[in-house]
PDB file of N, CA and C in Angstrom:
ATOM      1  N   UNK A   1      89.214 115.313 194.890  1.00  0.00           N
ATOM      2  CA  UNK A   1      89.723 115.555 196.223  1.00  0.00           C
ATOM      3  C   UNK A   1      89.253 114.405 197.112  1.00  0.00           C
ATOM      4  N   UNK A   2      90.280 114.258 197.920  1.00  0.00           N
ATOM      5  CA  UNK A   2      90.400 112.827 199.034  1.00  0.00           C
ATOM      6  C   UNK A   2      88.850 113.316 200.269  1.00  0.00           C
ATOM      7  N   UNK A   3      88.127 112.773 200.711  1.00  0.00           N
ATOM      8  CA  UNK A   3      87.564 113.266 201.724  1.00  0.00           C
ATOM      9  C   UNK A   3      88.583 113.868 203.306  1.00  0.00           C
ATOM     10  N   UNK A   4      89.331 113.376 203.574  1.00  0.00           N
ATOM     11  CA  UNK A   4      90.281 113.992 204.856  1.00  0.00           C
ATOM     12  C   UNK A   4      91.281 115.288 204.403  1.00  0.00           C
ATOM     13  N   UNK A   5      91.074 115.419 202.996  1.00  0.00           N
ATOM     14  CA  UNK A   5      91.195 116.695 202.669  1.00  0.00           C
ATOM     15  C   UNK A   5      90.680 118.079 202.735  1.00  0.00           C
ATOM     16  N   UNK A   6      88.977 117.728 203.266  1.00  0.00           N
ATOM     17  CA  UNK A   6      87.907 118.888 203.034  1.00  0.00           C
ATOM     18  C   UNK A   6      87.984 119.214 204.547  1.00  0.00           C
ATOM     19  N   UNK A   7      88.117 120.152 204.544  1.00  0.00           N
ATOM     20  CA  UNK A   7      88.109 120.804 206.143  1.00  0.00           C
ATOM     21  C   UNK A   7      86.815 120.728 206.970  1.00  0.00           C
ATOM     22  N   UNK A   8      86.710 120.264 208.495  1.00  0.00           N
ATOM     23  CA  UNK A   8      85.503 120.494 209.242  1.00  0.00           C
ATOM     24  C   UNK A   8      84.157 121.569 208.884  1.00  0.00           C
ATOM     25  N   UNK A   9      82.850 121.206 208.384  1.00  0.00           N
ATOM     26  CA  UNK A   9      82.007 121.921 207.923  1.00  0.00           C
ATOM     27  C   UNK A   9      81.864 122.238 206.281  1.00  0.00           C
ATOM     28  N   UNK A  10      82.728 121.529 205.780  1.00  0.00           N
ATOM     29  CA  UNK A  10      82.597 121.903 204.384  1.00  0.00           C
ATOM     30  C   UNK A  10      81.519 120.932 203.449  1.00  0.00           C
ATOM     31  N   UNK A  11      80.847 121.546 202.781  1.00  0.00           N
ATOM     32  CA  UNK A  11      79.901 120.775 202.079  1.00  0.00           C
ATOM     33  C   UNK A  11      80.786 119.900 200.619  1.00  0.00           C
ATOM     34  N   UNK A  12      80.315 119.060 200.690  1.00  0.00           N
ATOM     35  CA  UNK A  12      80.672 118.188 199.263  1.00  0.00           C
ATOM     36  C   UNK A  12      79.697 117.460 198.980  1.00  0.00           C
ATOM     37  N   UNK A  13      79.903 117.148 197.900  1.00  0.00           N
ATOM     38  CA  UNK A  13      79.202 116.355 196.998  1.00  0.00           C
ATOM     39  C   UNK A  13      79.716 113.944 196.873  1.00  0.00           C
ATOM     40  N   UNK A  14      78.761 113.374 197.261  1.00  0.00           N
ATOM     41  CA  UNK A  14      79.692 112.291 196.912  1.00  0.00           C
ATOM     42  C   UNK A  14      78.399 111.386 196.929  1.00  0.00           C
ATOM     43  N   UNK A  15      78.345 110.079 195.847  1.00  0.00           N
ATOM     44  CA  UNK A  15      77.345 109.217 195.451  1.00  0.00           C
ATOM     45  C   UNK A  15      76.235 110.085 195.294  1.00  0.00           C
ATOM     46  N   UNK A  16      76.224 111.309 194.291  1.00  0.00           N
ATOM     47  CA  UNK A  16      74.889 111.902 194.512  1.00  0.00           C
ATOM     48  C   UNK A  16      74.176 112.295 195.335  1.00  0.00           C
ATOM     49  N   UNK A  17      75.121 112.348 196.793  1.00  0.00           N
ATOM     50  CA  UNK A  17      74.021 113.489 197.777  1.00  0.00           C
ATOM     51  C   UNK A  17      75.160 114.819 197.944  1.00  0.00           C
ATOM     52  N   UNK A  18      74.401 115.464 198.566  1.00  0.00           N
ATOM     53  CA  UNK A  18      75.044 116.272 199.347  1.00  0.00           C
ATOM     54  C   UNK A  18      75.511 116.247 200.812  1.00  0.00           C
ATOM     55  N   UNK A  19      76.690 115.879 201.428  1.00  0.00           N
ATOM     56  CA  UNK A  19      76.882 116.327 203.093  1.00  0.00           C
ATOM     57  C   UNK A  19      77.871 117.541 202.994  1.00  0.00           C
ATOM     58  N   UNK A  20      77.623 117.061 204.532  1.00  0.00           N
ATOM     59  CA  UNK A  20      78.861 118.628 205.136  1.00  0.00           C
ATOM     60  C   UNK A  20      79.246 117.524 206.198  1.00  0.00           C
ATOM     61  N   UNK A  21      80.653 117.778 206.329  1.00  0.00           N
ATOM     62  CA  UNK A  21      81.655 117.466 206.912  1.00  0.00           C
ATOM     63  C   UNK A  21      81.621 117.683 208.377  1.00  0.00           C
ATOM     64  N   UNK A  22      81.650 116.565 209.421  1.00  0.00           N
ATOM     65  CA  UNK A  22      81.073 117.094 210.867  1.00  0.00           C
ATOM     66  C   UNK A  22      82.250 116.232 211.208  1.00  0.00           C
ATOM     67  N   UNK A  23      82.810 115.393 211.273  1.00  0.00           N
ATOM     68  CA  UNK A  23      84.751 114.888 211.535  1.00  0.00           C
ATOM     69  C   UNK A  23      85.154 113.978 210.591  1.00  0.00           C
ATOM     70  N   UNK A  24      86.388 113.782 211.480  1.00  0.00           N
ATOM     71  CA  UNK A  24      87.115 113.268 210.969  1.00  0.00           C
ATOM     72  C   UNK A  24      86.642 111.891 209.814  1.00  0.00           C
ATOM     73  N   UNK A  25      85.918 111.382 209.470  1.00  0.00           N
ATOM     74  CA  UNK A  25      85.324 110.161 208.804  1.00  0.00           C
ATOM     75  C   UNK A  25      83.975 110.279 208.669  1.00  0.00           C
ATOM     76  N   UNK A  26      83.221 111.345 209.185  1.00  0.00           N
ATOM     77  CA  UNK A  26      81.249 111.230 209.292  1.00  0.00           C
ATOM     78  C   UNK A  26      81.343 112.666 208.532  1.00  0.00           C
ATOM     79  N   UNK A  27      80.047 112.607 208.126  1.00  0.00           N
ATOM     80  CA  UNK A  27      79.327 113.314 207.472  1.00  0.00           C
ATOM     81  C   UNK A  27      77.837 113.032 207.640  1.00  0.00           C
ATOM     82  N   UNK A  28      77.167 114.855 207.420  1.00  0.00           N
ATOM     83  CA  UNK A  28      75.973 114.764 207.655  1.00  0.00           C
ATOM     84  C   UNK A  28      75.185 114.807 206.050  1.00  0.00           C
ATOM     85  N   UNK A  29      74.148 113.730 206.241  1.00  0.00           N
ATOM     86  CA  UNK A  29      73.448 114.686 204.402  1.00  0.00           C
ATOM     87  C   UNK A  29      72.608 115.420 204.607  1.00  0.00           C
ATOM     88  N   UNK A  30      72.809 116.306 203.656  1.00  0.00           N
ATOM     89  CA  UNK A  30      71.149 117.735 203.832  1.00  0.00           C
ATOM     90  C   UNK A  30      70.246 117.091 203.486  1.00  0.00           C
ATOM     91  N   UNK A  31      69.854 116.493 202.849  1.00  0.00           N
ATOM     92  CA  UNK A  31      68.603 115.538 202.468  1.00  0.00           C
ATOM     93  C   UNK A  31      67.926 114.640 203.658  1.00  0.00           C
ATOM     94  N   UNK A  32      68.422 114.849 204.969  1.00  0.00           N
ATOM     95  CA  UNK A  32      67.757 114.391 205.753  1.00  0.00           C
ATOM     96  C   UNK A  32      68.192 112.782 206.226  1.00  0.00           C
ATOM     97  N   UNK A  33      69.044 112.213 205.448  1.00  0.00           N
ATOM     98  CA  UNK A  33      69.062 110.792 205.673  1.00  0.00           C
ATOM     99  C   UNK A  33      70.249 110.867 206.817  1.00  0.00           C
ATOM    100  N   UNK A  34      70.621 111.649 207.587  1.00  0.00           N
ATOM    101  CA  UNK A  34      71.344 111.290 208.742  1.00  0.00           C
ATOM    102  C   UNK A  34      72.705 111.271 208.597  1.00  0.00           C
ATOM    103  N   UNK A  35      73.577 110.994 209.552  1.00  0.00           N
ATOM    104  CA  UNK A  35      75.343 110.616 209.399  1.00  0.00           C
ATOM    105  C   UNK A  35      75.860 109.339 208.379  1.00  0.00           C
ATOM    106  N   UNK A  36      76.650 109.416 208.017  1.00  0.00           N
ATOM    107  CA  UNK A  36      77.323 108.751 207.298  1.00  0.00           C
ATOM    108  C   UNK A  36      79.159 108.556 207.758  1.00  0.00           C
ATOM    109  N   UNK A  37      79.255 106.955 207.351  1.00  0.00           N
ATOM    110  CA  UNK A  37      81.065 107.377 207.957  1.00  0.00           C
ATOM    111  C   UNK A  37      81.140 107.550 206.559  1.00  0.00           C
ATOM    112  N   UNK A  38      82.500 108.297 206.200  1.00  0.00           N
ATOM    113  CA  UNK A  38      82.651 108.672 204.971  1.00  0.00           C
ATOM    114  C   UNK A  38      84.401 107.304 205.035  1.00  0.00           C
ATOM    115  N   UNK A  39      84.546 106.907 203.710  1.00  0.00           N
ATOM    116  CA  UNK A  39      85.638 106.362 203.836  1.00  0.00           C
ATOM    117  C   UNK A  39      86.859 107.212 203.235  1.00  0.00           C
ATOM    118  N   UNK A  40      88.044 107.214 204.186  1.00  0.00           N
ATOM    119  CA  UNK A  40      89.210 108.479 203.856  1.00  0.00           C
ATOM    120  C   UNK A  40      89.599 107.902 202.359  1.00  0.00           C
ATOM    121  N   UNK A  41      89.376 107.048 201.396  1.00  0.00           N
ATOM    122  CA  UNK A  41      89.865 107.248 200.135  1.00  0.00           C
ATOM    123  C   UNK A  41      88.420 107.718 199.447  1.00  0.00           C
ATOM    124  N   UNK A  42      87.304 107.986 199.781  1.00  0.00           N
ATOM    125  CA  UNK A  42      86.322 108.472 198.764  1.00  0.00           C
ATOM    126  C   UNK A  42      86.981 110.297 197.959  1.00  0.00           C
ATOM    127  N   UNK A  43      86.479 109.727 197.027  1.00  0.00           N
ATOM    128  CA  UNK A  43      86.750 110.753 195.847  1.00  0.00           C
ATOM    129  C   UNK A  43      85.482 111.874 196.045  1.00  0.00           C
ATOM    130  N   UNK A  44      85.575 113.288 196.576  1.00  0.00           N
ATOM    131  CA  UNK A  44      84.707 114.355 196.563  1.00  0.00           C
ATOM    132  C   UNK A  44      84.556 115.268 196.225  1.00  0.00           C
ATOM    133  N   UNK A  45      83.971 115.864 195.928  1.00  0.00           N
ATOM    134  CA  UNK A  45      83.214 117.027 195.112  1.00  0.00           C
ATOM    135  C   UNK A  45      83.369 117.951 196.581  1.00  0.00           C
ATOM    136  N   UNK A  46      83.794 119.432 196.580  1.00  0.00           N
ATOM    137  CA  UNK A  46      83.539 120.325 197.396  1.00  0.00           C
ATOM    138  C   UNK A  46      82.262 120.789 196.359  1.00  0.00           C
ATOM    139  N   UNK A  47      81.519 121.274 197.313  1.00  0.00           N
ATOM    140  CA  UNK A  47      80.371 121.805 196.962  1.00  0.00           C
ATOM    141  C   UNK A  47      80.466 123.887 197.620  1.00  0.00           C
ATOM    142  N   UNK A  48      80.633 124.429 196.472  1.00  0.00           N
ATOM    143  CA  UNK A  48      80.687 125.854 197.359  1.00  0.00           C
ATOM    144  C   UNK A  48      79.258 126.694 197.964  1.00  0.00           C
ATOM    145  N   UNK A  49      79.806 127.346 199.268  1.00  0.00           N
ATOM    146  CA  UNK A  49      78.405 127.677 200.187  1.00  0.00           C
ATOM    147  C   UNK A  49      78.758 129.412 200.217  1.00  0.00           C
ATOM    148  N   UNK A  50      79.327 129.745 199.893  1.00  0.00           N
ATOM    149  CA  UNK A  50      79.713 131.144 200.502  1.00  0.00           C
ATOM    150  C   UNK A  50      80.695 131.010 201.684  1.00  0.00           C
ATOM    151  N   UNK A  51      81.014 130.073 202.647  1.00  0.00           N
ATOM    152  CA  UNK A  51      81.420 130.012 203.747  1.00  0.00           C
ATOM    153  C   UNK A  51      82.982 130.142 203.456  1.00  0.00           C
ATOM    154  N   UNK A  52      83.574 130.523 204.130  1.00  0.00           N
ATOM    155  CA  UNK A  52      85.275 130.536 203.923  1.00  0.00           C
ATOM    156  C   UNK A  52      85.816 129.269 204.930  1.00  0.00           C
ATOM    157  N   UNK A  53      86.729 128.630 204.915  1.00  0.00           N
ATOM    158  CA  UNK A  53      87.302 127.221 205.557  1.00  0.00           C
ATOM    159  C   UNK A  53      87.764 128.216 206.700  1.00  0.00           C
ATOM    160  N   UNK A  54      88.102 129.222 206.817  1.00  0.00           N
ATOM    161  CA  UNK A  54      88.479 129.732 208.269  1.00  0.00           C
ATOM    162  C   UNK A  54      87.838 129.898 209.133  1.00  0.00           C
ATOM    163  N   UNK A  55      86.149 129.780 209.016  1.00  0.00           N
ATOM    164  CA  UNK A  55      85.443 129.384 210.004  1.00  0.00           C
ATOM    165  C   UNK A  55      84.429 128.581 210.082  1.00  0.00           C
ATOM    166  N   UNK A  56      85.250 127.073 209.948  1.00  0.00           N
ATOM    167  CA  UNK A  56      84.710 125.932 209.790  1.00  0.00           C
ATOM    168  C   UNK A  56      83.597 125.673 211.545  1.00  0.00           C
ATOM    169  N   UNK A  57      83.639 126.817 212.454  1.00  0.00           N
ATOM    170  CA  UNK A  57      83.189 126.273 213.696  1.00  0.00           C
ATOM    171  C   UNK A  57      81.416 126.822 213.447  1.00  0.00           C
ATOM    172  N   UNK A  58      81.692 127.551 212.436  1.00  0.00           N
ATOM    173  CA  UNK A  58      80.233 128.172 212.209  1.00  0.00           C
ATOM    174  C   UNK A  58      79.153 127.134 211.505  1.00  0.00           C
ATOM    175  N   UNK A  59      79.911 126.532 211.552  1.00  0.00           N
ATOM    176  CA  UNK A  59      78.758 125.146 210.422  1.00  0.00           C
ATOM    177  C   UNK A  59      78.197 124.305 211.406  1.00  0.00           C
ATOM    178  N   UNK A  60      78.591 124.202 212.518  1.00  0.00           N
ATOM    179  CA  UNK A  60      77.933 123.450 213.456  1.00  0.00           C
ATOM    180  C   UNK A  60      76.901 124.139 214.287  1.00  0.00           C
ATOM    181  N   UNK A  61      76.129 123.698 214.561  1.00  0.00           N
ATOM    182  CA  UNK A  61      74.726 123.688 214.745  1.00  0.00           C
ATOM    183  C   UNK A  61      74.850 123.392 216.718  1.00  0.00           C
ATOM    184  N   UNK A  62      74.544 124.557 217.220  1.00  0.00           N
ATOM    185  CA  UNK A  62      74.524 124.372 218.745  1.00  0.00           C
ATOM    186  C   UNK A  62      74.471 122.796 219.599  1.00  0.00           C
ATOM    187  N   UNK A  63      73.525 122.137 219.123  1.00  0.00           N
ATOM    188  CA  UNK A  63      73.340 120.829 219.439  1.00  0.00           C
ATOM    189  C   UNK A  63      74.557 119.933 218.860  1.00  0.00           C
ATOM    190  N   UNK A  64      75.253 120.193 218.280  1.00  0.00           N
ATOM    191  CA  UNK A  64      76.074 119.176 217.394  1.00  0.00           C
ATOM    192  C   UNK A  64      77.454 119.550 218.710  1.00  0.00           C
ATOM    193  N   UNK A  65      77.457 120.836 218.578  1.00  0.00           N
ATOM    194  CA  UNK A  65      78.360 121.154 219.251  1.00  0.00           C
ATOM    195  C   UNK A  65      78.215 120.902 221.118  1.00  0.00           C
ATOM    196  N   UNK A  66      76.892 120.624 221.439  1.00  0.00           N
ATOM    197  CA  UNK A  66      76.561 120.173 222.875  1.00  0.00           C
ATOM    198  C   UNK A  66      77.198 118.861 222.941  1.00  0.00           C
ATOM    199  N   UNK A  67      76.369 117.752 221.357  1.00  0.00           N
ATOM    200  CA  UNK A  67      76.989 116.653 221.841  1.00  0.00           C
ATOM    201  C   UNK A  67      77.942 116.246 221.755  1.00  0.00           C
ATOM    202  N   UNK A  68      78.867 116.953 220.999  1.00  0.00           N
ATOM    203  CA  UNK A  68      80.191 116.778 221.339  1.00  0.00           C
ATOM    204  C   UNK A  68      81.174 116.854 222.517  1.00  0.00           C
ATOM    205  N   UNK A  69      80.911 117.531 223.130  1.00  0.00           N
ATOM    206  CA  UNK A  69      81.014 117.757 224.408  1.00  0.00           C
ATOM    207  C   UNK A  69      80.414 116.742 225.473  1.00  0.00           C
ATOM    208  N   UNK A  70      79.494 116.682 225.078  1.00  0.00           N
ATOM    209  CA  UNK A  70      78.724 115.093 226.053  1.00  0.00           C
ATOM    210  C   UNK A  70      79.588 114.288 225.695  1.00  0.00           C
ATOM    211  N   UNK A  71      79.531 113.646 224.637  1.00  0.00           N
ATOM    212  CA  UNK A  71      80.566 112.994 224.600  1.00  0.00           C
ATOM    213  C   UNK A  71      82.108 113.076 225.110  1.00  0.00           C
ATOM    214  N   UNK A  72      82.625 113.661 224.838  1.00  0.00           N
ATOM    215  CA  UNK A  72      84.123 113.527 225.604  1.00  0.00           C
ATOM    216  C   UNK A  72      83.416 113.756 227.047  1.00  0.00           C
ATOM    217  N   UNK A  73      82.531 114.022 227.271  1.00  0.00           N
ATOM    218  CA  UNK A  73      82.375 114.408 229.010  1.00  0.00           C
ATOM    219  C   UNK A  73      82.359 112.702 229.344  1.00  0.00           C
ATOM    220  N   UNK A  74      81.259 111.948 228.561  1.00  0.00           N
ATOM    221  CA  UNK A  74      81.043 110.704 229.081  1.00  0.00           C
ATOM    222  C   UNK A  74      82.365 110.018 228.733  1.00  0.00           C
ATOM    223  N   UNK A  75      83.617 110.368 228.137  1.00  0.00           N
ATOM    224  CA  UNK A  75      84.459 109.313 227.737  1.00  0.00           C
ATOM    225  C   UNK A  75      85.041 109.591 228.708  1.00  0.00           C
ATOM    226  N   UNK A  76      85.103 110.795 229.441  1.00  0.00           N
ATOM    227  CA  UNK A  76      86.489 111.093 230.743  1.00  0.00           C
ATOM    228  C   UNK A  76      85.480 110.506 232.065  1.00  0.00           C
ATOM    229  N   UNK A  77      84.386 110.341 232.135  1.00  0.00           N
ATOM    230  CA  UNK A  77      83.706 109.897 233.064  1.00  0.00           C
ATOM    231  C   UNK A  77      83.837 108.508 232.820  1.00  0.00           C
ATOM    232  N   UNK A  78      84.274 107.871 232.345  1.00  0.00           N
ATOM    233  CA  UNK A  78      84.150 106.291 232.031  1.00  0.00           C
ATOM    234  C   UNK A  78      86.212 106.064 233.098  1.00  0.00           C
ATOM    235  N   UNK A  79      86.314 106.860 232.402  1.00  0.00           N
ATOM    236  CA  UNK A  79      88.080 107.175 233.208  1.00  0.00           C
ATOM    237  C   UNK A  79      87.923 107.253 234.368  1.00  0.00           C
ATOM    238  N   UNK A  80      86.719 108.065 235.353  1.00  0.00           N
ATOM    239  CA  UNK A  80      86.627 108.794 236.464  1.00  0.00           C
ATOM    240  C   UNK A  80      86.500 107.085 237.749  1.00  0.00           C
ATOM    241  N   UNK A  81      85.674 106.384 237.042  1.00  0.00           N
ATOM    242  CA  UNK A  81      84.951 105.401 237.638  1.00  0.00           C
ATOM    243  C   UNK A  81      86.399 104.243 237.704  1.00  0.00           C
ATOM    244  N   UNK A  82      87.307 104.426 237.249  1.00  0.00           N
ATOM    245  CA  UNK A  82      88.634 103.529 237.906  1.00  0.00           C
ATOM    246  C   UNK A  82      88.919 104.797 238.426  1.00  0.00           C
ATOM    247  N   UNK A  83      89.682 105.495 239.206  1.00  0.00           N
ATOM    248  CA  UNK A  83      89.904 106.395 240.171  1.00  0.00           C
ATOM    249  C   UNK A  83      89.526 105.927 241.602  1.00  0.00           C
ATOM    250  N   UNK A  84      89.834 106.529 242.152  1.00  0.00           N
ATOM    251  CA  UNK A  84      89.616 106.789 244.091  1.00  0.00           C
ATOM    252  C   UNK A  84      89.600 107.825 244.575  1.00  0.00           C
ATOM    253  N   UNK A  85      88.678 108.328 245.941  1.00  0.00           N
ATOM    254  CA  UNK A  85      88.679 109.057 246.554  1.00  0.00           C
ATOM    255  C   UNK A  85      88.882 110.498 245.938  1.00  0.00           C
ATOM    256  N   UNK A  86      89.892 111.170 246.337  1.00  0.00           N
ATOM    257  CA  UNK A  86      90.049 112.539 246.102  1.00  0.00           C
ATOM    258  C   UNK A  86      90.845 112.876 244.935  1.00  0.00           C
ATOM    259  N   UNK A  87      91.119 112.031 244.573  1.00  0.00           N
ATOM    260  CA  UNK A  87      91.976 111.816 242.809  1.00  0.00           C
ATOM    261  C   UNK A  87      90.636 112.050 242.129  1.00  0.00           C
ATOM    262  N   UNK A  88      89.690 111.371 242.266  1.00  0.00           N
ATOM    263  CA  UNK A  88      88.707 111.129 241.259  1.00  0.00           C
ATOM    264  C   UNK A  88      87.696 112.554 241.794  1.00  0.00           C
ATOM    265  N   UNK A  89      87.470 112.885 242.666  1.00  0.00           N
ATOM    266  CA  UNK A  89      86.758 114.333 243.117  1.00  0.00           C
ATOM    267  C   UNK A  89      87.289 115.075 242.460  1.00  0.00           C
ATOM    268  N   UNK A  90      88.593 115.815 242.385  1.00  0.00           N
ATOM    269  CA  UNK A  90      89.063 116.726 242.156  1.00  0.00           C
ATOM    270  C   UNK A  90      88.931 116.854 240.758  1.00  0.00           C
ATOM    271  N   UNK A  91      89.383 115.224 239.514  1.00  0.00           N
ATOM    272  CA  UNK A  91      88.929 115.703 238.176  1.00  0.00           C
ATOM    273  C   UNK A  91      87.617 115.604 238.018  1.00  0.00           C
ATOM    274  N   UNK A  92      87.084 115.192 238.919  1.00  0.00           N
ATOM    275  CA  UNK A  92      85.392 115.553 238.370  1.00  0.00           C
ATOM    276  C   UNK A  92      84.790 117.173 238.723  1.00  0.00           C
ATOM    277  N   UNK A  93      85.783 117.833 239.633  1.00  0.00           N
ATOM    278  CA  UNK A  93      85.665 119.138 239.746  1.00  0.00           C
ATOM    279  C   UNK A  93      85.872 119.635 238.783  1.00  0.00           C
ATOM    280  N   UNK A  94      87.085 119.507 237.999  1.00  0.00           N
ATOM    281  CA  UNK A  94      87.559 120.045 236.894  1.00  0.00           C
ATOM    282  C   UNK A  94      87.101 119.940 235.317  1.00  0.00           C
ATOM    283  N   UNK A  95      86.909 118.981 235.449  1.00  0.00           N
ATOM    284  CA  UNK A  95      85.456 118.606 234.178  1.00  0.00           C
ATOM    285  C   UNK A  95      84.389 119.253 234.336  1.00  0.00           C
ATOM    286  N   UNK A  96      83.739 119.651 235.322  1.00  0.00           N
ATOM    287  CA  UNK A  96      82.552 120.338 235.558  1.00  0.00           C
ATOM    288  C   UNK A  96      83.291 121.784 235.250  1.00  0.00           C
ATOM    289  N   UNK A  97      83.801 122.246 235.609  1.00  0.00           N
ATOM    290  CA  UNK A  97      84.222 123.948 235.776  1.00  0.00           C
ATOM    291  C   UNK A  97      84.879 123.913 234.109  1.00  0.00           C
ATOM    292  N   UNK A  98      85.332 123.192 233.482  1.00  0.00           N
ATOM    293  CA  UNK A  98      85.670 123.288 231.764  1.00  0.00           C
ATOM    294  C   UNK A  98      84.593 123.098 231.459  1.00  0.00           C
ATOM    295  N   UNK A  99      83.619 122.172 231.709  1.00  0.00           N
ATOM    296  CA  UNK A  99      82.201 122.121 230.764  1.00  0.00           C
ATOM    297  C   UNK A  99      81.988 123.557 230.705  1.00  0.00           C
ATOM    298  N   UNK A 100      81.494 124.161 232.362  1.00  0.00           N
ATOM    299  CA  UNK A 100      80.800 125.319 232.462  1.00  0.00           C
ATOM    300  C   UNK A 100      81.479 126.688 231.674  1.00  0.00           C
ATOM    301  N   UNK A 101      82.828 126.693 231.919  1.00  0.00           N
ATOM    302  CA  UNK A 101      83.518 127.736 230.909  1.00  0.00           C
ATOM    303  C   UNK A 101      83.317 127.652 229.559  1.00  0.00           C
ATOM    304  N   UNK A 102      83.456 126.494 228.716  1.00  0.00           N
ATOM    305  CA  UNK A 102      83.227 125.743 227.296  1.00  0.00           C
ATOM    306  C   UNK A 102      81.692 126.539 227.223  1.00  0.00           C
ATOM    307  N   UNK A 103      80.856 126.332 227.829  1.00  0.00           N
ATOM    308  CA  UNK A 103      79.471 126.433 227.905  1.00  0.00           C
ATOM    309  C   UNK A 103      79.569 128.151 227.759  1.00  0.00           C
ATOM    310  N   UNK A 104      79.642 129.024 228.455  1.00  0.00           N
ATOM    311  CA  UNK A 104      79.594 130.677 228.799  1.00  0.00           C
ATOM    312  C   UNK A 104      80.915 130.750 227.704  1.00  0.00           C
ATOM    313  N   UNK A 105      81.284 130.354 227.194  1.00  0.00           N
ATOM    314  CA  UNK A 105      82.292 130.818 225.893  1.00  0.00           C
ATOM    315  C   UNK A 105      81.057 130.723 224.701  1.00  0.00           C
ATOM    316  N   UNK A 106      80.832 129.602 224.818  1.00  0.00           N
ATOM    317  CA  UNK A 106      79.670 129.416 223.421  1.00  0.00           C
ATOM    318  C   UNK A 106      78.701 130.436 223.561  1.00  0.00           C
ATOM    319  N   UNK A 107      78.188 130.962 224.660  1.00  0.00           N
ATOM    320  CA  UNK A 107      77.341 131.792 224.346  1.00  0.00           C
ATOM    321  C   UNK A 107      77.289 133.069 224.422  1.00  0.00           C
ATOM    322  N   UNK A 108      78.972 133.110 224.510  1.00  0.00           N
ATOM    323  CA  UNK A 108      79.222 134.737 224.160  1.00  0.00           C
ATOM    324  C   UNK A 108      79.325 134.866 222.709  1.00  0.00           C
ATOM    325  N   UNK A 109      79.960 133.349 222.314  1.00  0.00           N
ATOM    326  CA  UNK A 109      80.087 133.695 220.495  1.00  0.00           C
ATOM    327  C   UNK A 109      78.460 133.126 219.491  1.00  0.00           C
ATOM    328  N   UNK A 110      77.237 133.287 220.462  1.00  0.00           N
ATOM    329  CA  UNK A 110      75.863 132.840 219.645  1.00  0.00           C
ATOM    330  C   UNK A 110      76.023 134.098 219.238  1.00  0.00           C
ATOM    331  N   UNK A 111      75.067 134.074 218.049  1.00  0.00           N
ATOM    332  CA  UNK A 111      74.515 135.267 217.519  1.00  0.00           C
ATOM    333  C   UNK A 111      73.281 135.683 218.295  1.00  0.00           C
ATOM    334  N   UNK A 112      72.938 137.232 217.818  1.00  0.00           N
ATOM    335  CA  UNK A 112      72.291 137.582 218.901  1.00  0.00           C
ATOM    336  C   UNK A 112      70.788 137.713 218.231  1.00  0.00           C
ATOM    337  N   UNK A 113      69.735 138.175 218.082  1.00  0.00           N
ATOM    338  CA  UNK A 113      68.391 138.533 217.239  1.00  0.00           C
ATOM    339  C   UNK A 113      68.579 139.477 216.787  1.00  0.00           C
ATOM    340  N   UNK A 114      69.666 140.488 217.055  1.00  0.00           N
ATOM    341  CA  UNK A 114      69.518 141.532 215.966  1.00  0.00           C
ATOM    342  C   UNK A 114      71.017 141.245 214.961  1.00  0.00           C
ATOM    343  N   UNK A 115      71.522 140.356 214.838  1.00  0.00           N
ATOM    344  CA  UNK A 115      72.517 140.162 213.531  1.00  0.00           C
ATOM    345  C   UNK A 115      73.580 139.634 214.775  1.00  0.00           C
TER     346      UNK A 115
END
């Protein structure tokens, strides 16, 4: 199997480690050695976890999922800074009030301490 075949969060196998799939081209390894770009013709091993591909959002790890969000926040803020006046207020209103919703969505779907 092609790597852009394995769905977001899925573990595979490739050069003898293990990652899991965090986008489109990167991967993380469990072994600790960090991200990797993966190249879209590498040949991979799915590795099975119990997890079903229908909820590939569960594999991410709160922080992974913050900085993702930082990120596109800082890429539309890089946009904000050519703007003017009340053009540029208003989507910086609106970026703030999607962060904050994005944000109180995620933590209605955390798990809680008792299951």
């Amino acid at each position: 199997m092609k790597f852009p075949q394995l769905p977001p969060g899925a573990r595979f196998r490739w050069q003898d480690d293990v990652y899991r799939k965090i986008g489109p081209m990167t991967a993380r390894a469990e072994a600790g050695a960090g991200e990797r770009l993966i190249p879209r013709s590498a040949v991979v091993e799915p590795v099975a976890d119990g997890a079903t591909s229908a909820q590939p959002a569960d594999h991410f790890s709160p922080a992974e999922v913050q900085a993702a969000l930082d990120a596109y926040q800082a890429s539309l803020r890089a946009y904000l800074e050519t703007l003017d006046g009340p053009t540029r207020e208003a989507l910086e209103a609106h970026m703030q009030a999607g962060a904050q919703a994005f944000r109180a969505a995620l933590r209605k779907r955390a798990p809680t301490a008792d299951g």
